[in-house]
Each structure stands twice: as C-alpha cells, then as structure tokens.
Protein backbone atom coordinates (compact mmCIF):
# COMPACT_ATOMS: atom_id res chain seq x y z
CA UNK A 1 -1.06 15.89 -9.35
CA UNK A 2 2.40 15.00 -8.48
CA UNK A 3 5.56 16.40 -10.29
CA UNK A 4 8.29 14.45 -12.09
CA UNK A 5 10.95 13.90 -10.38
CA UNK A 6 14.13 15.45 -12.45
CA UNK A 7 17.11 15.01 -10.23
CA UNK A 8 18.13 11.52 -8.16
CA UNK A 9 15.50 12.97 -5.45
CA UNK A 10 12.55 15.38 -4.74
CA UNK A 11 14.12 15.80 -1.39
CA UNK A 12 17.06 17.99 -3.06
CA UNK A 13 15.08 20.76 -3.95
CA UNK A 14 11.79 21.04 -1.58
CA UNK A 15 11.71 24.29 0.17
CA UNK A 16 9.62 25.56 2.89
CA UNK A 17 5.94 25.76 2.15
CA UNK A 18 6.01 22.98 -0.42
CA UNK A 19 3.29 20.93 -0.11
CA UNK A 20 4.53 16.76 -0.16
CA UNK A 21 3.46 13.69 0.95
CA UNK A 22 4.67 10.59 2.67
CA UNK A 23 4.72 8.05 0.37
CA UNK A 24 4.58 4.84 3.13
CA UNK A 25 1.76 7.29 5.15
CA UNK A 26 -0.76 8.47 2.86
CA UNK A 27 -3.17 8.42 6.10
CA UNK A 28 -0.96 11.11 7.34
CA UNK A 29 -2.25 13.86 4.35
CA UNK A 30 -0.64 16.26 2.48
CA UNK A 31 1.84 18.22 4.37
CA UNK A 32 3.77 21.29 4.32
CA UNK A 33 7.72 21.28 4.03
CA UNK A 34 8.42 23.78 7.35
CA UNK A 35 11.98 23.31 7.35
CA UNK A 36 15.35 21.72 5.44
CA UNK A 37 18.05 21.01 7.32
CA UNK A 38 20.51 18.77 5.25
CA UNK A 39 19.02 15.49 4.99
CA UNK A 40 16.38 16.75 8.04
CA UNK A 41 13.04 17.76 6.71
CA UNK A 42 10.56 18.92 8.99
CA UNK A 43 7.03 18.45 7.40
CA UNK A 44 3.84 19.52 9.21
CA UNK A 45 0.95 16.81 8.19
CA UNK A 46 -2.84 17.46 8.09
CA UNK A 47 -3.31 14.16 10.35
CA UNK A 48 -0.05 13.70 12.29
CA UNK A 49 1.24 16.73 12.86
CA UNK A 50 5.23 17.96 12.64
CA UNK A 51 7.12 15.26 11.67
CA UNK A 52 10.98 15.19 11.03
CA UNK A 53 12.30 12.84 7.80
CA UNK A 54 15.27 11.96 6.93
CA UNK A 55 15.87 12.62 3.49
CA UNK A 56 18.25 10.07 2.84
CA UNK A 57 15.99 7.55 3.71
CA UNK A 58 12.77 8.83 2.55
CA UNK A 59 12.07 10.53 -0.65
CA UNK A 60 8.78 12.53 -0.16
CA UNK A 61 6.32 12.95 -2.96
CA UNK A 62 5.81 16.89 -4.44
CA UNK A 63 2.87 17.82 -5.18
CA UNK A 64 1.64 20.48 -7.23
C-alpha cells in the first residue's frame, strides 16, 4: 500500500526507518530511509544495499 502524497514531495517528510521504494528500481526492494540530509537520503535496500538519493531528483515512493 503506498500513501498519498500531500505535499509537492514524499521526500520532504521521510524520516529514518521509513520504509520507501525506488520508483525506476523496483528490483532493488523495499528499503529503509537510514538517513536525511537535505536533499541526501540514504536508503538501505533489501537487494542493493545503502544507497544515497538525491531528493531533488528522485521522489521515493512511501509505503505503509
């Protein structure tokens, strides 16, 4: 289940331990938000491990 999406981006209010996923790498899994950083989002992914977004150019999917 994925959540609406209120504001102009997801991105502005994920936290750590949020659970998202990559919406151009659904092979990656679901991940968990570790870290937010500004625009810097450092996700840990079931299949690819810690990966670093930028926020401002990817808006990760929340899911519930």
């Amino acid at each position: 289940m994925f959540w609406p999406v209120l504001e102009d981006s997801v991105n502005s209010i994920l936290a750590p331990g949020m659970r998202v996923r990559h919406p151009n790498q659904p092979e990656w899994g679901i991940g968990q938000v570790q870290s937010v950083i500004g625009a810097r989002i450092t996700v840990n992914f079931e299949h690819a491990g810690k990966v670093v977004i930028n926020g401002d150019v990817i808006t990760l999917d929340l899911i519930a």
